[in-house]
N, C-alpha and C. Protein backbone atom coordinates (compact mmCIF):
# COMPACT_ATOMS: atom_id res chain seq x y z
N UNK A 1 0.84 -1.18 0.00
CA UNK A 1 0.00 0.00 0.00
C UNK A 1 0.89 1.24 0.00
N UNK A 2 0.25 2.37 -0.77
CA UNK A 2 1.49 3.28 -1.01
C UNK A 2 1.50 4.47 0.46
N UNK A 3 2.37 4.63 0.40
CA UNK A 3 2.69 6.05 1.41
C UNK A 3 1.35 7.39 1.54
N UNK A 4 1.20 7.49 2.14
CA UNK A 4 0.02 8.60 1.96
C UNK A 4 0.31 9.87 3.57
N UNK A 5 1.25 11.04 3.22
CA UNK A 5 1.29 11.63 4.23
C UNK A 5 0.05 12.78 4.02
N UNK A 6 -0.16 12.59 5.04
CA UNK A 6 -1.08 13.96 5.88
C UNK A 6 -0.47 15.39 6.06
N UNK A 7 -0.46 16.30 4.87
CA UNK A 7 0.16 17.48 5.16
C UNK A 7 -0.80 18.53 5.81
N UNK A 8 0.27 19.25 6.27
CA UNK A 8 -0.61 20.63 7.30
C UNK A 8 -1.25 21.56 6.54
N UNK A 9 -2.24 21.91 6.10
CA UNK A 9 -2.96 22.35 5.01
C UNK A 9 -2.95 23.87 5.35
N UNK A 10 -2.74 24.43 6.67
CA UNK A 10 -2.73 25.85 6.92
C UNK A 10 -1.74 26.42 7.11
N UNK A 11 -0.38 25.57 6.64
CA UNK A 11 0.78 25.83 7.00
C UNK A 11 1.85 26.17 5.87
N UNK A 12 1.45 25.86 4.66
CA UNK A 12 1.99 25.97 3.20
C UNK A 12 3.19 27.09 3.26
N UNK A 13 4.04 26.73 2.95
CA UNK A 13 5.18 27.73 2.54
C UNK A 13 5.46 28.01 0.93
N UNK A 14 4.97 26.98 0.11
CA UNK A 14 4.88 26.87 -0.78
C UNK A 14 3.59 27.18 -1.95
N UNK A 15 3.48 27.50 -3.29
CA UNK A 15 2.31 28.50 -3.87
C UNK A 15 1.46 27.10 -3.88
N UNK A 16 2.00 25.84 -4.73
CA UNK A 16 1.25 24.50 -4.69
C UNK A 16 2.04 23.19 -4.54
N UNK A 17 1.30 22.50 -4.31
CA UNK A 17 2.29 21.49 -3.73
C UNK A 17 1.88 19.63 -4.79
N UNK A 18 2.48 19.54 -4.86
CA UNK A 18 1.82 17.88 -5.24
C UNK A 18 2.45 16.30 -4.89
N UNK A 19 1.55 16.02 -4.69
CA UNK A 19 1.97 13.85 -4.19
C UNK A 19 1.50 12.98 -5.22
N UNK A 20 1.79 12.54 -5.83
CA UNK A 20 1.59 11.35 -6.64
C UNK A 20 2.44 10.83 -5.80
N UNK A 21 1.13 9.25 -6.18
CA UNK A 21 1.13 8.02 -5.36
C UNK A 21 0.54 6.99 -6.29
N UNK A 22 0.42 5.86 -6.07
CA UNK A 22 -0.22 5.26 -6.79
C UNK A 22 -1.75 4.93 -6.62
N UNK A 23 -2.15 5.22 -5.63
CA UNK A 23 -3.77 5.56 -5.25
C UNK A 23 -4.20 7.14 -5.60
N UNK A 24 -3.65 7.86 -5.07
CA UNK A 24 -3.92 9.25 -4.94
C UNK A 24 -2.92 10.48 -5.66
N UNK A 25 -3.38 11.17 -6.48
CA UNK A 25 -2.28 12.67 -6.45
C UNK A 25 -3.15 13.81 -5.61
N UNK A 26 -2.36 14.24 -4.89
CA UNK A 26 -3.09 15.67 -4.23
C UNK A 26 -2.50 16.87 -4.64
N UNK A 27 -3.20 17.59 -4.39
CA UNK A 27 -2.39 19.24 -5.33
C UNK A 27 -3.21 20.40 -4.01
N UNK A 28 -2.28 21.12 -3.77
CA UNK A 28 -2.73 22.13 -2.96
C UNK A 28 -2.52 23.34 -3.51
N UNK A 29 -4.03 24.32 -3.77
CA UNK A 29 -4.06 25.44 -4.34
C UNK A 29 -4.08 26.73 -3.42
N UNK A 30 -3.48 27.87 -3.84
CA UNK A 30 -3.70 28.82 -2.79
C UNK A 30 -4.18 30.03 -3.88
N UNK A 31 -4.49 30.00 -4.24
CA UNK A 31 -4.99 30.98 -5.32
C UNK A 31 -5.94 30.42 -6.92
N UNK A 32 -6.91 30.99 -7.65
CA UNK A 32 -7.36 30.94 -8.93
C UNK A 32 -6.58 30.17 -9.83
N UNK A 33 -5.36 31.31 -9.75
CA UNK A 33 -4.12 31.03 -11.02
C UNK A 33 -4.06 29.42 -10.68
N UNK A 34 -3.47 29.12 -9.14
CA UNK A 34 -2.95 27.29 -9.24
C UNK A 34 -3.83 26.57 -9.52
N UNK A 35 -4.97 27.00 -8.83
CA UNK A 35 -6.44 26.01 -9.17
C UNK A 35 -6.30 25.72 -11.28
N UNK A 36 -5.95 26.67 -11.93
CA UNK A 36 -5.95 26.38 -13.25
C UNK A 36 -4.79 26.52 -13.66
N UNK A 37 -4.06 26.09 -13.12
CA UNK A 37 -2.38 25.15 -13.43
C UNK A 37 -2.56 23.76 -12.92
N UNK A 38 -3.32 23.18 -11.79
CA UNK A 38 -3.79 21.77 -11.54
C UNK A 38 -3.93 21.40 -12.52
N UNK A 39 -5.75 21.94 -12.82
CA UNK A 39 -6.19 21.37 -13.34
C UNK A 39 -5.81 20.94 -14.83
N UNK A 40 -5.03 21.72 -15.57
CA UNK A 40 -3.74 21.73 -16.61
C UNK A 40 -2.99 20.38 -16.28
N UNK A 41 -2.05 20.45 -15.32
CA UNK A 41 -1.33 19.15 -14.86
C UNK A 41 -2.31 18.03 -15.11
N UNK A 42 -3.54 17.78 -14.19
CA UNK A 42 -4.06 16.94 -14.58
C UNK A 42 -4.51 16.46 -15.86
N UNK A 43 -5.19 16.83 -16.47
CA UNK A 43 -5.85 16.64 -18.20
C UNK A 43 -5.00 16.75 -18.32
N UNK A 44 -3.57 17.26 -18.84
CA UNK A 44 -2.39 16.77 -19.85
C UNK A 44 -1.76 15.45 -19.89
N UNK A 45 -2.11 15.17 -18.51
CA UNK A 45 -1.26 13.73 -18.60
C UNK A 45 -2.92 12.78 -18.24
N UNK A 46 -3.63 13.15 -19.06
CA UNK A 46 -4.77 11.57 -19.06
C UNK A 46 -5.39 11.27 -20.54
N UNK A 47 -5.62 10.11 -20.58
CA UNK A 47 -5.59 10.02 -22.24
C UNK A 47 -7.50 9.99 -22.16
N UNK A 48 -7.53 10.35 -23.29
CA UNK A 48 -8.88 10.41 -23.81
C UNK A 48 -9.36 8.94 -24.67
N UNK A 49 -10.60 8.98 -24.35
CA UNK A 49 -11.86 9.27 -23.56
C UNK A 49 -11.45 9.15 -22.58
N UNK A 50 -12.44 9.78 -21.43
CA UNK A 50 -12.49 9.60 -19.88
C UNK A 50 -13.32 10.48 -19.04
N UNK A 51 -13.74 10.26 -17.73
CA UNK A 51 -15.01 10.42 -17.45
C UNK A 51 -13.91 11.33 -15.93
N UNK A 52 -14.48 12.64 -15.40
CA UNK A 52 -14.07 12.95 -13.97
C UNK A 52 -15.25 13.67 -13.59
N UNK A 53 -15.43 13.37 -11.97
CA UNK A 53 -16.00 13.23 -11.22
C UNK A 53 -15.38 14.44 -10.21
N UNK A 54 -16.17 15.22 -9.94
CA UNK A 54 -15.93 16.66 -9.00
C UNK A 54 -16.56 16.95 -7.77
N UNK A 55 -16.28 16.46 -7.33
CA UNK A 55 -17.66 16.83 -5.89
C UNK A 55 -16.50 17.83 -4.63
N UNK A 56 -17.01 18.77 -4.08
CA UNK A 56 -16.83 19.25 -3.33
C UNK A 56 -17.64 20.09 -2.39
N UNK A 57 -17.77 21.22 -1.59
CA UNK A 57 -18.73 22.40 -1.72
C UNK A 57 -18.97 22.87 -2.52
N UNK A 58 -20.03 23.95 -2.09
CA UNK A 58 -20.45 24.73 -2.86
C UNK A 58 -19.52 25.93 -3.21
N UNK A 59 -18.88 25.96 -4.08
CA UNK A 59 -17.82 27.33 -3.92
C UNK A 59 -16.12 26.99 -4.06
N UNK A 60 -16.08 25.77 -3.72
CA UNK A 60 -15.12 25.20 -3.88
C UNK A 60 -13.90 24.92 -4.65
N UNK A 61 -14.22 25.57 -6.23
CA UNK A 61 -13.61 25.15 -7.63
C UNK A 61 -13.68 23.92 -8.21
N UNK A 62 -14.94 24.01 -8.26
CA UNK A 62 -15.09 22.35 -9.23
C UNK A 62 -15.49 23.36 -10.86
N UNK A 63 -16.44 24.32 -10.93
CA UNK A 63 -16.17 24.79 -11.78
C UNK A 63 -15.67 26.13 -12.70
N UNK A 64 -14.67 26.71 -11.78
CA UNK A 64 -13.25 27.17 -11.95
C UNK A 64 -12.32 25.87 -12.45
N UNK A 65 -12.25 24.83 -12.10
CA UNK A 65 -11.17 23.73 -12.63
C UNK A 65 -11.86 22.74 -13.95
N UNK A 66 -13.12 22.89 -13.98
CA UNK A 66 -13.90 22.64 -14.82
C UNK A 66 -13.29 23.70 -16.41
N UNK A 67 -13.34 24.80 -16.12
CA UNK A 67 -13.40 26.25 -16.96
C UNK A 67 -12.17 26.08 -17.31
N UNK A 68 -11.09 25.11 -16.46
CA UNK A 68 -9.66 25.70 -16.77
C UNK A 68 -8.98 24.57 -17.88
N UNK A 69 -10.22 23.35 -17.98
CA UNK A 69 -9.64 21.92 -18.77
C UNK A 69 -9.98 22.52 -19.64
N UNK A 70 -11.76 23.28 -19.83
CA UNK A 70 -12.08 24.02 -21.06
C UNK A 70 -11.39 24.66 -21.63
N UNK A 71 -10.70 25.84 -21.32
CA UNK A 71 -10.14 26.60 -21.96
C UNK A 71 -8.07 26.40 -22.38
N UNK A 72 -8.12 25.13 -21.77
CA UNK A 72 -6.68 24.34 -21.95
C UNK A 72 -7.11 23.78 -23.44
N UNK A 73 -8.24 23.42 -24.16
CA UNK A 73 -8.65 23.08 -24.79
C UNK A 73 -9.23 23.83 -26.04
N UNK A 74 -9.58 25.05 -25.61
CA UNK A 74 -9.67 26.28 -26.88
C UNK A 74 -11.03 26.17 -26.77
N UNK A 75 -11.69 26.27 -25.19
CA UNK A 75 -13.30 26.42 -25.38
C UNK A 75 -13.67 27.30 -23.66
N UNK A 76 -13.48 28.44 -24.54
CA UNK A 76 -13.07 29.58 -23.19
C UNK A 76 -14.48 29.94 -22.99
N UNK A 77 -15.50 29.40 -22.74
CA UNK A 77 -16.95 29.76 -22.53
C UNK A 77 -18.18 29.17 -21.23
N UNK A 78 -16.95 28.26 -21.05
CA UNK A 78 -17.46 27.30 -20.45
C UNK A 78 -18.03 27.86 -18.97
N UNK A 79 -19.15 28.21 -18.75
CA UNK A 79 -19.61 29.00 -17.12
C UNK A 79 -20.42 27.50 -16.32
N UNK A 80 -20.95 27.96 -15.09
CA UNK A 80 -21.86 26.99 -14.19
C UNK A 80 -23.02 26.50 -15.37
N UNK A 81 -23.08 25.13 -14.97
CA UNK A 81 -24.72 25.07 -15.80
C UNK A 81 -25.45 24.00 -15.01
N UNK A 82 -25.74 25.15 -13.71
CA UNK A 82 -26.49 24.33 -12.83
C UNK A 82 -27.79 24.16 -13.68
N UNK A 83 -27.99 25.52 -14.51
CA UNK A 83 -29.58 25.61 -14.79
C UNK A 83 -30.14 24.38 -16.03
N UNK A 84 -28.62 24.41 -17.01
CA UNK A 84 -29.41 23.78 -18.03
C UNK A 84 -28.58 22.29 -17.67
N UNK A 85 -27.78 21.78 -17.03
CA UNK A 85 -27.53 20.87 -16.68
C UNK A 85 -26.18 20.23 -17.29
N UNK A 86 -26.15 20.56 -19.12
CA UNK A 86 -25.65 20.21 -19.84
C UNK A 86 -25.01 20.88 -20.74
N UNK A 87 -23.57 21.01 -20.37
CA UNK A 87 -22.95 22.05 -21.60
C UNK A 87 -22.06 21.00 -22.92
N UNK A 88 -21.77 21.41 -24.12
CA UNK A 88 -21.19 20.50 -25.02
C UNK A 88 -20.47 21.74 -25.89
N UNK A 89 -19.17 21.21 -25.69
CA UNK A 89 -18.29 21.88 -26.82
C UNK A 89 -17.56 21.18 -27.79
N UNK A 90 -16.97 21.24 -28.66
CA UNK A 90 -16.94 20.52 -29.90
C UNK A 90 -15.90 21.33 -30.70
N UNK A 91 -14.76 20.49 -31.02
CA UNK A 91 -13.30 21.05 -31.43
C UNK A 91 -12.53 19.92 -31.64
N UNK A 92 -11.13 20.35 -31.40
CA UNK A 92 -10.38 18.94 -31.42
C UNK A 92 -10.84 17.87 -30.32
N UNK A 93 -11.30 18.06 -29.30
CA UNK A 93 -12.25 16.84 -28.33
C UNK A 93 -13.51 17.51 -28.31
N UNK A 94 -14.52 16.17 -28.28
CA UNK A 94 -15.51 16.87 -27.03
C UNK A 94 -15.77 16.71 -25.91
N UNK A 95 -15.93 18.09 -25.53
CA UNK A 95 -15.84 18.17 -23.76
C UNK A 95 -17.40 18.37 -23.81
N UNK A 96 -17.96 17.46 -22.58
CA UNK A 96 -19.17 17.58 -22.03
C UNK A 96 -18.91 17.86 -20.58
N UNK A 97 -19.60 19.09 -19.80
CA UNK A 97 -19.64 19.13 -19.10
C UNK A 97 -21.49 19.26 -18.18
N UNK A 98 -21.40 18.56 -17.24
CA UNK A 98 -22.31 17.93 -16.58
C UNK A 98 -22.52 18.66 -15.18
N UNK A 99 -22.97 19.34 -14.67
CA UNK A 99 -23.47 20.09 -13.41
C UNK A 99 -24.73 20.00 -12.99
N UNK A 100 -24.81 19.01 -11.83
CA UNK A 100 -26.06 18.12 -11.39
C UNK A 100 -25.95 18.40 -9.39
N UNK A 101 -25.81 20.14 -9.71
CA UNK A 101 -26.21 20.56 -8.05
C UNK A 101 -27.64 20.20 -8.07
N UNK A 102 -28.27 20.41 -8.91
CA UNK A 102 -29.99 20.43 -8.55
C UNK A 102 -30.56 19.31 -8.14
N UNK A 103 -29.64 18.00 -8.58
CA UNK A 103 -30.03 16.75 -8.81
C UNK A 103 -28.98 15.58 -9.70
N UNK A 104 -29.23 14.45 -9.31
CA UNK A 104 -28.62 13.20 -10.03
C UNK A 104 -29.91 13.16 -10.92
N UNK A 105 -29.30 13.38 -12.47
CA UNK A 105 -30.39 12.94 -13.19
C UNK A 105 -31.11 11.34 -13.21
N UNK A 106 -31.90 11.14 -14.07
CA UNK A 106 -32.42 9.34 -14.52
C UNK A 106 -31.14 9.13 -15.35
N UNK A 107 -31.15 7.72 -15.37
CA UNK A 107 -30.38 7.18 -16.94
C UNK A 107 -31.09 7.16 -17.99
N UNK A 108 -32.23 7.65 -17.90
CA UNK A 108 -33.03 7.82 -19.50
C UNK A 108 -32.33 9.16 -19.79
N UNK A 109 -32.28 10.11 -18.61
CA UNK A 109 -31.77 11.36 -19.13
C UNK A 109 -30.07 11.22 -19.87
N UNK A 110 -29.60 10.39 -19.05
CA UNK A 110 -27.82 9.78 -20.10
C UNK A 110 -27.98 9.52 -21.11
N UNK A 111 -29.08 8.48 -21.05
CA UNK A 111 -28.96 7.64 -22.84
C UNK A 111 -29.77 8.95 -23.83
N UNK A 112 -30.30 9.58 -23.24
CA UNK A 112 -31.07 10.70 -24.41
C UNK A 112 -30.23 12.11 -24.59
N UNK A 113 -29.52 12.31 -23.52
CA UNK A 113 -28.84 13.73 -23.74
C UNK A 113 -27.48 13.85 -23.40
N UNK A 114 -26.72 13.14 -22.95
CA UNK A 114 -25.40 13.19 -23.15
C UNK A 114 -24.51 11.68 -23.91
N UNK A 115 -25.58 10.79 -23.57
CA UNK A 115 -24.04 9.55 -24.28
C UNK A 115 -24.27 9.80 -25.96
N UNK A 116 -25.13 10.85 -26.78
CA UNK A 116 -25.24 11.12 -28.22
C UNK A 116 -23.92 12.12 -27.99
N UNK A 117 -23.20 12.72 -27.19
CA UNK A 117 -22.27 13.64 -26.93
C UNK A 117 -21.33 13.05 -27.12
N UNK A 118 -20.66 11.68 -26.26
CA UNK A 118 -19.92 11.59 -26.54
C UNK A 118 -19.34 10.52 -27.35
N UNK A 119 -18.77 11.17 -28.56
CA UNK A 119 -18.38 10.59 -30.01
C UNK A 119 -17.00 11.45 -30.44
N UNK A 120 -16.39 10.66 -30.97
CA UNK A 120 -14.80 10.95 -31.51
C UNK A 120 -14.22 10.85 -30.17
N UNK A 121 -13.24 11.88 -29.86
CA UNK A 121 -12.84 11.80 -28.59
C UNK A 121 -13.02 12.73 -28.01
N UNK A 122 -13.23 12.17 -26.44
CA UNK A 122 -14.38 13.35 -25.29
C UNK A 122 -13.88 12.96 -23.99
N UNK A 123 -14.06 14.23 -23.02
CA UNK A 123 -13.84 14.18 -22.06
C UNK A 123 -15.43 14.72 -21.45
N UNK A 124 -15.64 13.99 -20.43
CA UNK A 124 -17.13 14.17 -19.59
C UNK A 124 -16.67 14.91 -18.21
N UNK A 125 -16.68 16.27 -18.12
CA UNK A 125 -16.91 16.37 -16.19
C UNK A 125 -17.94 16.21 -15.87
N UNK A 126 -18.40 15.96 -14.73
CA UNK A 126 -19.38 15.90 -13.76
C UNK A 126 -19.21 15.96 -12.79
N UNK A 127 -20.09 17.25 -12.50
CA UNK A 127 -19.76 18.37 -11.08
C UNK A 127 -21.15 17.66 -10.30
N UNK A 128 -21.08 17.01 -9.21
CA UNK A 128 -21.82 16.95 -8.40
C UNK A 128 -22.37 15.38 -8.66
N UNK A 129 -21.29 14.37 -9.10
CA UNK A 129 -21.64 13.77 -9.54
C UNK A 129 -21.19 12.32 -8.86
N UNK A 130 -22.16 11.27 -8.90
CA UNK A 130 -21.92 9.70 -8.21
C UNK A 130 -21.34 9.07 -9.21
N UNK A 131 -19.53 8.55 -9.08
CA UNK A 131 -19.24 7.50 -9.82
C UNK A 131 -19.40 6.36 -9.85
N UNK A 132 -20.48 5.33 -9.09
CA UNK A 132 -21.15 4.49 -9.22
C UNK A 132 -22.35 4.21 -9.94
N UNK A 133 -23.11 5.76 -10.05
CA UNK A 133 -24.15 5.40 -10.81
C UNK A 133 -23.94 5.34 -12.57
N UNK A 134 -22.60 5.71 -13.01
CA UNK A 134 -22.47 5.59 -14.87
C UNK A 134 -21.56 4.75 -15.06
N UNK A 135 -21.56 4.03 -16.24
CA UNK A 135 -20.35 3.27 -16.68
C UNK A 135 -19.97 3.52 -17.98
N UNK A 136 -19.25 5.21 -18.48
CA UNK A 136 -19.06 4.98 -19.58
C UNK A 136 -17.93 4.59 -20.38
N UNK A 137 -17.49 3.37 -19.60
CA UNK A 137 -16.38 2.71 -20.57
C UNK A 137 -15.18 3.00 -21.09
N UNK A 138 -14.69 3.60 -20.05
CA UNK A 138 -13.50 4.65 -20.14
C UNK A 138 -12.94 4.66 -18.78
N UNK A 139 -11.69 5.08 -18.72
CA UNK A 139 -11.01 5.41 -17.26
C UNK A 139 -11.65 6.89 -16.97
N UNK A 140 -12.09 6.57 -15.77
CA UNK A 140 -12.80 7.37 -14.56
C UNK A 140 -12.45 8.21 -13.49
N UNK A 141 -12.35 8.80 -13.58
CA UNK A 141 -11.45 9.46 -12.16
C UNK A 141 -12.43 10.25 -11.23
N UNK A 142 -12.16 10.39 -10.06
CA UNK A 142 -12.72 11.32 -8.96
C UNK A 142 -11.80 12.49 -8.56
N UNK A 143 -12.32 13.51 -8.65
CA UNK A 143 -11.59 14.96 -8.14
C UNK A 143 -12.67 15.20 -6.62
N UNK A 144 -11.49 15.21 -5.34
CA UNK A 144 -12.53 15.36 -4.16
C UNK A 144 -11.44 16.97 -3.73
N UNK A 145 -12.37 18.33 -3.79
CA UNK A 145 -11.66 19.52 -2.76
C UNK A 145 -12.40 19.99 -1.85
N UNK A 146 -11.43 20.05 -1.00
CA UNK A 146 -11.43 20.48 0.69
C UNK A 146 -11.20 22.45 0.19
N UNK A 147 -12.01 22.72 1.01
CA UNK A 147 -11.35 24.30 1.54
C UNK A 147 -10.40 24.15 3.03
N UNK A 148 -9.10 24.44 3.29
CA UNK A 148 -8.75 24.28 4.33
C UNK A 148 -9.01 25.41 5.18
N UNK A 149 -8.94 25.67 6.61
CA UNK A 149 -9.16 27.38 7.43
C UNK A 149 -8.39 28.16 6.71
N UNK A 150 -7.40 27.98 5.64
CA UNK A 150 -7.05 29.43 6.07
C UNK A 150 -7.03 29.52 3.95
N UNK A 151 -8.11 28.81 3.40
CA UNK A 151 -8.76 29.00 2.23
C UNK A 151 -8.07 28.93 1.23
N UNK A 152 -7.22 27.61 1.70
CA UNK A 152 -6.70 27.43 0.49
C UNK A 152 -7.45 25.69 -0.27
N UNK A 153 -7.03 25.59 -1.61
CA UNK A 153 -8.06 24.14 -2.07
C UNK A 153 -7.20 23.26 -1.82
N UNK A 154 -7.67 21.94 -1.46
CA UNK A 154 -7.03 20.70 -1.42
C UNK A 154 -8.12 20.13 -2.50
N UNK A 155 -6.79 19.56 -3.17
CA UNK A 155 -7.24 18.76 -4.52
C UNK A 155 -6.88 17.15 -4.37
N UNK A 156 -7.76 16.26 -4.06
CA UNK A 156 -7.10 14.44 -4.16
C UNK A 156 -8.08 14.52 -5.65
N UNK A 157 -7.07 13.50 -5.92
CA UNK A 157 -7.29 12.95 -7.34
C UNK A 157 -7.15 11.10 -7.30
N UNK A 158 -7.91 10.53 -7.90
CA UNK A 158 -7.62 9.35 -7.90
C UNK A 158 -8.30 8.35 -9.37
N UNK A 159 -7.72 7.34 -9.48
CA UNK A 159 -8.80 6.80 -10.65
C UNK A 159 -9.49 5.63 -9.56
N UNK A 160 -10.81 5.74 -10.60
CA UNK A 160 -11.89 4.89 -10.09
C UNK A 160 -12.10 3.50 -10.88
């Protein structure tokens, strides 16, 4: 089982920090800017297709780190879509992004409005989302952030 230290999250001397492990990478943000240099680190090194999973608070940067794969990608538009649920951009990948604060949709709502999305190659976020309830056939990952007291993000990363 791999090493997994417990760092002092209010104590940072450093702007971000990271652990890769073989269960877990963690990334500690203290500002916007790192939150979308993570999330950069991450998506560069994962191959497509693939499905991530965001859950945190409300406020947290799931979609600030959401906005930041988008626009690593040349799709600088990408805002919250608590309301319509479902955003789709379309370029060299497609990125679907999925924001389900209101609710876990049905799987009638998957098979009718997002698995027609994803075709060629795609990346799916899903902000607020259970990686038990989809299987779309692809490596999976979970993004879990902490706000620590003194407001900075803790980022674990893991595949599912």
């Amino acid at each position: 089982m791999p090493l997994f230290i417990q760092p002092d999250y209010d104590n940072f001397n450093t702007v971000w920090t990271l652990n890769y492990n073989k269960e877990i990478s963690e990334f500690v943000s203290c500002s916007p800017d790192e939150t979308k240099r993570i999330a950069i680190e991450i998506v560069s090194n994962l191959s497509i297709p693939n499905a991530i999973y965001l859950n945190g608070v409300l406020g947290s940067g799931k979609t600030l780190f959401c906005k930041s794969i988008a626009e690593y990608f040349g799709f600088p538009d990408l805002n919250s879509s608590s309301f319509s649920r479902v955003s789709h951009f379309s370029g060299s990948i497609n990125l679907v992004h999925c924001d389900f604060y209101r609710g876990i949709p049905s799987s009638m709502f998957f098979e009718e409005e997002v698995e027609p999305l994803l075709n060629k190659e795609w990346i799916i976020l899903i902000e607020w989302g259970d990686p038990n309830m989809w299987d779309f056939q692809c490596k999976s990952f979970e993004l879990n952030i902490e706000i620590s007291s003194n407001q900075n993000r803790v980022f674990r990363f893991n595949e599912i």
